[in-house]
Protein backbone atom coordinates (compact mmCIF):
# COMPACT_ATOMS: atom_id res chain seq x y z
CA UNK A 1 5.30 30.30 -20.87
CA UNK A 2 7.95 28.52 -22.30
CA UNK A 3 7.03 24.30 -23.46
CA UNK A 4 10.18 21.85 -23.42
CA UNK A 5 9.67 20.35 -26.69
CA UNK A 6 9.99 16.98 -25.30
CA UNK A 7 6.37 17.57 -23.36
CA UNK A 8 5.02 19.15 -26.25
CA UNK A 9 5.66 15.76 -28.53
CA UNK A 10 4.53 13.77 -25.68
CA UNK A 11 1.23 15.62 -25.50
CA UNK A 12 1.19 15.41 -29.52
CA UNK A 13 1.66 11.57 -29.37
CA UNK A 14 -1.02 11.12 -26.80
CA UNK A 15 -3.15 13.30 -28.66
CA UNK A 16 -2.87 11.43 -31.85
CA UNK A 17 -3.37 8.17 -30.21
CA UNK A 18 -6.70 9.42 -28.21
CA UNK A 19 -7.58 10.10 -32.37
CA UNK A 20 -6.73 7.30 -33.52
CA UNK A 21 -8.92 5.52 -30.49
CA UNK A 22 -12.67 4.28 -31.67
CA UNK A 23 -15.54 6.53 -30.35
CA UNK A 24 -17.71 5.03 -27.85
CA UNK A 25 -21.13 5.67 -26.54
CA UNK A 26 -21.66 6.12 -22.58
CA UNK A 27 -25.40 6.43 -22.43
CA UNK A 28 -25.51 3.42 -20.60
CA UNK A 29 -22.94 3.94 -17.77
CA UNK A 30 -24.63 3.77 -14.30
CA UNK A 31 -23.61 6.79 -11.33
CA UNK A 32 -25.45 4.34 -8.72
CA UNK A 33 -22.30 1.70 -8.20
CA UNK A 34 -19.59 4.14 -8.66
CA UNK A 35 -15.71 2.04 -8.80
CA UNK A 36 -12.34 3.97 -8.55
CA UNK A 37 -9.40 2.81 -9.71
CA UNK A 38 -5.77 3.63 -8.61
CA UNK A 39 -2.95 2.75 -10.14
CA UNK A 40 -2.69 2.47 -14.19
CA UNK A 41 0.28 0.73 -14.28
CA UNK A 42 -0.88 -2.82 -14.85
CA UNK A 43 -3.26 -4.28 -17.58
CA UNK A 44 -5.60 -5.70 -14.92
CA UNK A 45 -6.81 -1.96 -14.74
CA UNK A 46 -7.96 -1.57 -18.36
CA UNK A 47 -9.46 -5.40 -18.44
CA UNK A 48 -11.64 -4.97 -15.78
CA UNK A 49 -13.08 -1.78 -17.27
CA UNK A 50 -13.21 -3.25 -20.36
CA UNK A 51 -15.48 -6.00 -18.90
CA UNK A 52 -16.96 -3.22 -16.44
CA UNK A 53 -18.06 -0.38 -18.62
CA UNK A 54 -19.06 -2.95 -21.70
CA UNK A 55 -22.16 -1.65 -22.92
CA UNK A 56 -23.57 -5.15 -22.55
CA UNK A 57 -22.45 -5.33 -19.62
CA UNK A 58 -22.74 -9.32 -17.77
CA UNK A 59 -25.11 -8.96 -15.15
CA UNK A 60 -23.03 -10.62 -12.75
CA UNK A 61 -21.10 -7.64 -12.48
CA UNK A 62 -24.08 -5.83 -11.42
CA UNK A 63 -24.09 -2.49 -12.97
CA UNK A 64 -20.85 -1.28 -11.45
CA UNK A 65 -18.89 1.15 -13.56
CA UNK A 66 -15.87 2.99 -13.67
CA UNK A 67 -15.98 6.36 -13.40
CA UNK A 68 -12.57 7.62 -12.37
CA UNK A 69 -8.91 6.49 -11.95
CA UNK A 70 -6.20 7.76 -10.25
CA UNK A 71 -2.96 6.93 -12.30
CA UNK A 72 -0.19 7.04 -10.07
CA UNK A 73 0.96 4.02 -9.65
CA UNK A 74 4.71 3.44 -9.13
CA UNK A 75 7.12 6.54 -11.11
CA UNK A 76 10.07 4.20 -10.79
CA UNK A 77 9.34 0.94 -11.82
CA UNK A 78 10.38 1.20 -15.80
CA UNK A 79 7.50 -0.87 -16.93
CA UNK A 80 5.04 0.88 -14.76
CA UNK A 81 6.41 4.48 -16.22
CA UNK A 82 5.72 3.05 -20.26
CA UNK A 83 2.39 1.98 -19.40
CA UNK A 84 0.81 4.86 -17.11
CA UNK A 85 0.72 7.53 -19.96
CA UNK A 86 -0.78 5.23 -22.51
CA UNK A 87 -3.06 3.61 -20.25
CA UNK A 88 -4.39 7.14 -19.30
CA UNK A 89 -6.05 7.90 -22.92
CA UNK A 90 -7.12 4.27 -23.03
CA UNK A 91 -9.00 4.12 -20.08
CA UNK A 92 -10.42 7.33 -20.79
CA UNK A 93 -12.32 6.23 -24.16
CA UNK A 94 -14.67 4.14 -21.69
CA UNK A 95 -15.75 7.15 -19.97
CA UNK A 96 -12.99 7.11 -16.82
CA UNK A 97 -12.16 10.35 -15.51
CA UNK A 98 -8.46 10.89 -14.77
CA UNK A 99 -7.80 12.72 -11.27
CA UNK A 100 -5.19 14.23 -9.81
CA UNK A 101 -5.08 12.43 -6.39
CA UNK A 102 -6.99 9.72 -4.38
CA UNK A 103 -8.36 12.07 -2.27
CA UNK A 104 -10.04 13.60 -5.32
CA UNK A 105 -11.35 9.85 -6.49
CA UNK A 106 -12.57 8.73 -3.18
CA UNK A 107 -14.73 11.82 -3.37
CA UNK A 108 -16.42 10.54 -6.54
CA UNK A 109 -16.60 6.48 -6.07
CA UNK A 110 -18.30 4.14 -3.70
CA UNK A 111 -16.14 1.42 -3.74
CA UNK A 112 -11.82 0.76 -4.87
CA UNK A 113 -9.38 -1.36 -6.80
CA UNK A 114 -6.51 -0.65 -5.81
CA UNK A 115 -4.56 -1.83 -8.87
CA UNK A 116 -1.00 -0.40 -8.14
CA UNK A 117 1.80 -2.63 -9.91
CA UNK A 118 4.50 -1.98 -7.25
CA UNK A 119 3.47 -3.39 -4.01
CA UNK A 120 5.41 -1.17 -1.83
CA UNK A 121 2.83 1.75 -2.72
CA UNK A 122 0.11 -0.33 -1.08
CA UNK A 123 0.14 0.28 2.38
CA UNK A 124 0.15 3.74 1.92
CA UNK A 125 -2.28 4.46 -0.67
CA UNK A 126 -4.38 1.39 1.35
CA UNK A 127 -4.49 3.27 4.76
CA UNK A 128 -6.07 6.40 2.34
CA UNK A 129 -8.76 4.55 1.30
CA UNK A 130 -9.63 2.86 4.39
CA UNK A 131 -9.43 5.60 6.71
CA UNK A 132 -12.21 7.01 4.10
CA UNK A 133 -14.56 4.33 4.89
CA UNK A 134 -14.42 2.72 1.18
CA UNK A 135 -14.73 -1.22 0.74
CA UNK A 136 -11.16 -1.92 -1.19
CA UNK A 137 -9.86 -4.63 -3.76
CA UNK A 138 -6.35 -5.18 -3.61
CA UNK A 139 -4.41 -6.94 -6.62
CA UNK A 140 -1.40 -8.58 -6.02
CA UNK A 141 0.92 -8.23 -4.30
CA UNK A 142 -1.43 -7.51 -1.36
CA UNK A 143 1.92 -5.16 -0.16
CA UNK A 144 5.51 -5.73 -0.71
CA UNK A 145 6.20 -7.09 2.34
CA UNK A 146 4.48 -9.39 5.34
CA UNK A 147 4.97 -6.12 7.86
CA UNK A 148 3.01 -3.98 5.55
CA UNK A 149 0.46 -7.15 4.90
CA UNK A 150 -0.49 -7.14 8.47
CA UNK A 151 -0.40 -3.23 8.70
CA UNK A 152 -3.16 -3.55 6.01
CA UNK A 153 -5.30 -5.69 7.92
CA UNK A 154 -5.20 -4.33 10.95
CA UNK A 155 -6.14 -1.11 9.67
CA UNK A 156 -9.32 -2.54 8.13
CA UNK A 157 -10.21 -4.17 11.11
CA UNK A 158 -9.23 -0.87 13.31
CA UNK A 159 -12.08 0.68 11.12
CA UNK A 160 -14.39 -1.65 10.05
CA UNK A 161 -13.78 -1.64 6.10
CA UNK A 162 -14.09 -5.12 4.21
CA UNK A 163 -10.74 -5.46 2.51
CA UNK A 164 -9.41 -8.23 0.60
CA UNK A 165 -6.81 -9.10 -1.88
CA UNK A 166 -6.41 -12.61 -4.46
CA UNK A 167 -4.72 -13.67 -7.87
CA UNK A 168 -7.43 -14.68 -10.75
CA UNK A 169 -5.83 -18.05 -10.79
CA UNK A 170 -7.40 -19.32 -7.23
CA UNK A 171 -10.76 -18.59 -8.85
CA UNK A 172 -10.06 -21.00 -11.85
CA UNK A 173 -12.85 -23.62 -12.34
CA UNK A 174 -11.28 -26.68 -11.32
CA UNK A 175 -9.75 -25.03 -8.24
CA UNK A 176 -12.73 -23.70 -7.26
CA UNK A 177 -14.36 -27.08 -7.29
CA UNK A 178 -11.68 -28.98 -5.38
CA UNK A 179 -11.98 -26.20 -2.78
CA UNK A 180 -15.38 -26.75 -2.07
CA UNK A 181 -14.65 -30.64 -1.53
CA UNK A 182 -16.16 -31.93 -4.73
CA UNK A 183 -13.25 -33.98 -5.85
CA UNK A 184 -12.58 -35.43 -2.14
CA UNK A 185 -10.13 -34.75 0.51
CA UNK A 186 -7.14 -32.92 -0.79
CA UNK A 187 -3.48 -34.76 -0.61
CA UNK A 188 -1.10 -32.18 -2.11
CA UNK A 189 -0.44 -30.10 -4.92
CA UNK A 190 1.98 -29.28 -7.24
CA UNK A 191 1.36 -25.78 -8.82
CA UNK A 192 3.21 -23.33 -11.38
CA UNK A 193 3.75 -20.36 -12.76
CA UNK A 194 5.90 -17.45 -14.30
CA UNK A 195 8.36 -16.25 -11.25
CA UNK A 196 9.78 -12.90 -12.96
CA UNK A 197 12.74 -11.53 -10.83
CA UNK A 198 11.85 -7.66 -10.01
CA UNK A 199 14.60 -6.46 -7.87
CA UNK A 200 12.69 -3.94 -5.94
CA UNK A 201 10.52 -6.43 -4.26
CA UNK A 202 10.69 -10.23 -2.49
CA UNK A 203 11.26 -12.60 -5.28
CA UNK A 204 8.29 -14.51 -5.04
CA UNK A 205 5.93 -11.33 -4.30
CA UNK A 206 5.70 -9.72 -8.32
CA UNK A 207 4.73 -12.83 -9.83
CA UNK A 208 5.33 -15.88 -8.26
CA UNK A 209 2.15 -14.91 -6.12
CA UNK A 210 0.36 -16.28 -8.77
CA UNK A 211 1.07 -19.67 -8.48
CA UNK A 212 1.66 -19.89 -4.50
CA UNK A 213 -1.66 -18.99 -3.92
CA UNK A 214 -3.09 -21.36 -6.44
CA UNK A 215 -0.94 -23.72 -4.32
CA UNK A 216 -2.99 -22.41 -1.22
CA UNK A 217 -6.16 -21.80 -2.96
CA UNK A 218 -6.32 -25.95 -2.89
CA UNK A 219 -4.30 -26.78 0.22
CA UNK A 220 -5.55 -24.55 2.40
CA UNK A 221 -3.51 -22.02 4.75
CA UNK A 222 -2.00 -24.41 7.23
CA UNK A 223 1.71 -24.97 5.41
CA UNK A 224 4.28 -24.99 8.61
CA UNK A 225 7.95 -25.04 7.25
CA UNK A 226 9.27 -24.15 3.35
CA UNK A 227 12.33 -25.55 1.64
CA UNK A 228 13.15 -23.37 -1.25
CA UNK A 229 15.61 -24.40 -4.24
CA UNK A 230 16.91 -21.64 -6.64
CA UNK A 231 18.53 -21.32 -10.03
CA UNK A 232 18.38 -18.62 -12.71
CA UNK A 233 15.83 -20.51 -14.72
CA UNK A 234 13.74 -21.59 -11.67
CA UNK A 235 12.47 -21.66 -8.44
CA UNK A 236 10.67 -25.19 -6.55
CA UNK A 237 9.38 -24.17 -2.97
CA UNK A 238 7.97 -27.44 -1.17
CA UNK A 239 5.81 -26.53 1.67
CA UNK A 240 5.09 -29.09 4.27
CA UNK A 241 1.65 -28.60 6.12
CA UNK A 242 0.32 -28.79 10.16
CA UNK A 243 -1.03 -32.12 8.87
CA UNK A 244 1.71 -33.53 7.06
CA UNK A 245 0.97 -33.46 3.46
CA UNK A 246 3.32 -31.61 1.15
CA UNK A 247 2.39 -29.29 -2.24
CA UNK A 248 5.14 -27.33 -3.90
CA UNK A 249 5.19 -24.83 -6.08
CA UNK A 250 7.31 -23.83 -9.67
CA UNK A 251 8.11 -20.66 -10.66
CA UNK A 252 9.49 -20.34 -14.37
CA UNK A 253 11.63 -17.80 -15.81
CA UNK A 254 12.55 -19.34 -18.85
CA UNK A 255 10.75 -21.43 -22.37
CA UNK A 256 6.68 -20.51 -22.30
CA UNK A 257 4.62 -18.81 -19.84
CA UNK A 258 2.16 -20.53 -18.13
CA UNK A 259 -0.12 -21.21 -15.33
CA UNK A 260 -2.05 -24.47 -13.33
CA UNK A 261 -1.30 -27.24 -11.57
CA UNK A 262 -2.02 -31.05 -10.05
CA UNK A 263 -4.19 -31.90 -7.13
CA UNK A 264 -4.12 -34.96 -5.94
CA UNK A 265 -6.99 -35.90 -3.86
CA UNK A 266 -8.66 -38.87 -2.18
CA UNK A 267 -10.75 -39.50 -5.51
CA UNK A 268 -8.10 -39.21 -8.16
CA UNK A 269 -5.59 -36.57 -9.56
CA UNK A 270 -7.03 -33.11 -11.31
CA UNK A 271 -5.44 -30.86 -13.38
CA UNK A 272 -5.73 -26.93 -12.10
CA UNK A 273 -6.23 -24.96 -15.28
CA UNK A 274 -6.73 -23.82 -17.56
CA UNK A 275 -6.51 -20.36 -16.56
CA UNK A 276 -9.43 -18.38 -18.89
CA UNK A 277 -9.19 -14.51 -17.93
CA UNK A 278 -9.98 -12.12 -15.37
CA UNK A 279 -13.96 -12.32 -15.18
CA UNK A 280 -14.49 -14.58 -12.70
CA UNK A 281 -11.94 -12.80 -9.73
CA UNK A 282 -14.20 -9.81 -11.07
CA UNK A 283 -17.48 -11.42 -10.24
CA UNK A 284 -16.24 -12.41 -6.82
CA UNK A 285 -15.08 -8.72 -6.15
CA UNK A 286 -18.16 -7.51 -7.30
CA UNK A 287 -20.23 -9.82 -4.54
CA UNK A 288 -17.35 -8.33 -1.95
CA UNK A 289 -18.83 -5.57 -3.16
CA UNK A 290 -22.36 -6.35 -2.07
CA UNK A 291 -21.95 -8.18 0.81
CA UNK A 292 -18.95 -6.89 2.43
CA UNK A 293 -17.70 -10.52 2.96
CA UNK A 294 -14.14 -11.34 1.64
CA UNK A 295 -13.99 -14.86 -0.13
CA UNK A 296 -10.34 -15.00 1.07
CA UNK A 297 -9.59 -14.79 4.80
CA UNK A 298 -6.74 -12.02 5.74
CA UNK A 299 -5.00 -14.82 7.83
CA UNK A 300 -4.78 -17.14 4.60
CA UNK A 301 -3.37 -13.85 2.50
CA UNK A 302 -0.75 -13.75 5.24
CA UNK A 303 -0.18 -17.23 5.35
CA UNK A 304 0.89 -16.73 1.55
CA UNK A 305 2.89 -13.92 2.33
CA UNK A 306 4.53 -15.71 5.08
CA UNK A 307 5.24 -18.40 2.51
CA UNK A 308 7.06 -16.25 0.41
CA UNK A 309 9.19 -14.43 2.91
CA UNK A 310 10.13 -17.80 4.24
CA UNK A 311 10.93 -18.95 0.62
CA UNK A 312 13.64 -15.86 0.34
CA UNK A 313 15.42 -17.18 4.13
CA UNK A 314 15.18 -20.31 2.65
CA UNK A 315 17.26 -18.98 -0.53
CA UNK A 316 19.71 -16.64 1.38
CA UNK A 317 20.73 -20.06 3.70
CA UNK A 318 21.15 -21.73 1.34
CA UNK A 319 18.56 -24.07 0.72
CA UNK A 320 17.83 -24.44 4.22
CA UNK A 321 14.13 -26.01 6.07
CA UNK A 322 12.62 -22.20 7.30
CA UNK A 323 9.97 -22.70 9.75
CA UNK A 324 6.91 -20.18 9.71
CA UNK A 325 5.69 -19.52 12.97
CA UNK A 326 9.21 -16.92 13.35
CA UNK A 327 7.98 -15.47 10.29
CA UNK A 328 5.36 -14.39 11.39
């Protein structure tokens, strides 16, 4: 058989860098809580097995492990195609077995992220893993559109699998704490965050997310109409809720990344960062886990989703008040 040289230098530079990759010790990985992971095409995959398969591991994450991943994961999305190879030996010096398919995985797991970067894979790969019976994690975007969203749902409820989807930033300290009601009633919000442009999906949906459901995280899911106003550098979406109070979000594009917030509430004004890593969404998935209970309700993931639909009409009138309920 005859090899192209381009696949044999590919499969010398992956080689190399597998070499050039520490060796680890596995003795302690667990086969009783058995996570799958699909899609390598996003870092979130390799930092939660980094904090998964530590060998001292934190016990609020309960002895789950990763033991295989399926890669694939968009093959058309340009950033998503320069991670996936790379990501493969990485993943794989923590003891994660690559498979071919995720019919293969679901054979060998109890539970799933579903870590796909490009959102219009998720309904797809989602309705997989559901109709196999396996409690799912879905990272954002929950699906690349509100019609898939609900699709999603309804096929968990249709067969009684606990699935839920959040961003790490509504799990932040200080927005966990307002949401429980320790700072007082809740006024409105102002939130931000990086709002990269990726053409293949909704504006808002690839990383705007982030910040609009910080924005909801603290507000709650109740917003009725959006008003969205657009330039290159920015986005500001003001949201007016069922009660009357108003939060809005900022997406940046240009100058520093960055994430948080303001809350304004009937004891004073908090801040909504800082934003400190990925461990804490982890612990909550890992209770999801173990009790089958989402800590985010599908009808507030939708109401996000809703939110950022309504944010594009508002953009292609021109600015325009978009009311909700049609979106829906």
């Amino acid at each position: 058989m005859k090899i192209k040289r381009r696949d044999f230098i590919q499969t010398i530079t992956l080689a190399g860098a597998a070499m050039a990759l520490p060796r680890l010790s596995f003795a302690h990985l667990s086969v009783k809580k058995r996570i799958g992971i699909i899609g390598l095409d996003t870092s979130h995959s390799l930092a939660f097995t980094q904090l998964l398969n530590a060998q001292n591991q934190d016990p609020q994450l309960d002895g789950y492990q990763v033991v295989a991943a399926y890669p694939y994961g968009s093959k058309d999305l340009a950033l998503s195609k320069e991670r996936i190879p790379k990501q493969m030996v990485e993943i794989q010096q923590f003891g994660v077995k690559i498979v071919d398919s995720i019919a293969e995985l679901l054979a060998e797991v109890d539970v799933v992220l579903l870590e796909t970067n490009d959102g219009r894979l998720h309904l797809t790969q989602a309705l997989e893993v559901i109709k196999a019976g396996k409690p799912l994690f879905i990272d954002k975007p929950l699906a690349a559109s509100l019609k898939d969203a609900k699709a999603i749902f309804d096929a968990a409820k249709a067969y009684n699998v606990p699935v839920f989807s959040a961003s790490s930033l509504r799990f932040m300290d200080n927005v966990v704490a307002i949401r429980s009601g320790k700072h007082g009633q809740v006024l409105g919000a102002d939130t931000f965050s990086p709002a990269t442009i990726e053409p293949t999906h909704p504006d808002l949906f690839w990383y705007g997310i982030h910040g609009v459901e910080t924005l909801f995280a603290v507000m709650g899911p109740d917003c009725v109409s959006v008003t969205r106003f657009y330039t290159e550098e920015t986005d500001v979406v003001v949201g007016k809720w069922k009660d009357g109070r108003v939060g809005t979000f900022r997406g940046t594009r240009t100058g520093k990344a960055d994430f948080g917030g303001t809350c304004f509430t009937g004891n004073g004004t908090f801040q909504l960062g800082p934003y400190l890593g990925y461990k804490p969404l982890l612990v909550e998935i890992i209770k999801f886990f173990n009790t089958k209970i989402a800590p985010v309700s599908a009808s507030e993931t939708l109401a996000i989703l809703a939110f950022m639909e309504a944010a594009d009409e508002s953009k292609r009138r021109g600015g325009k008040t978009i009311k909700l309920k049609p979106i829906y």
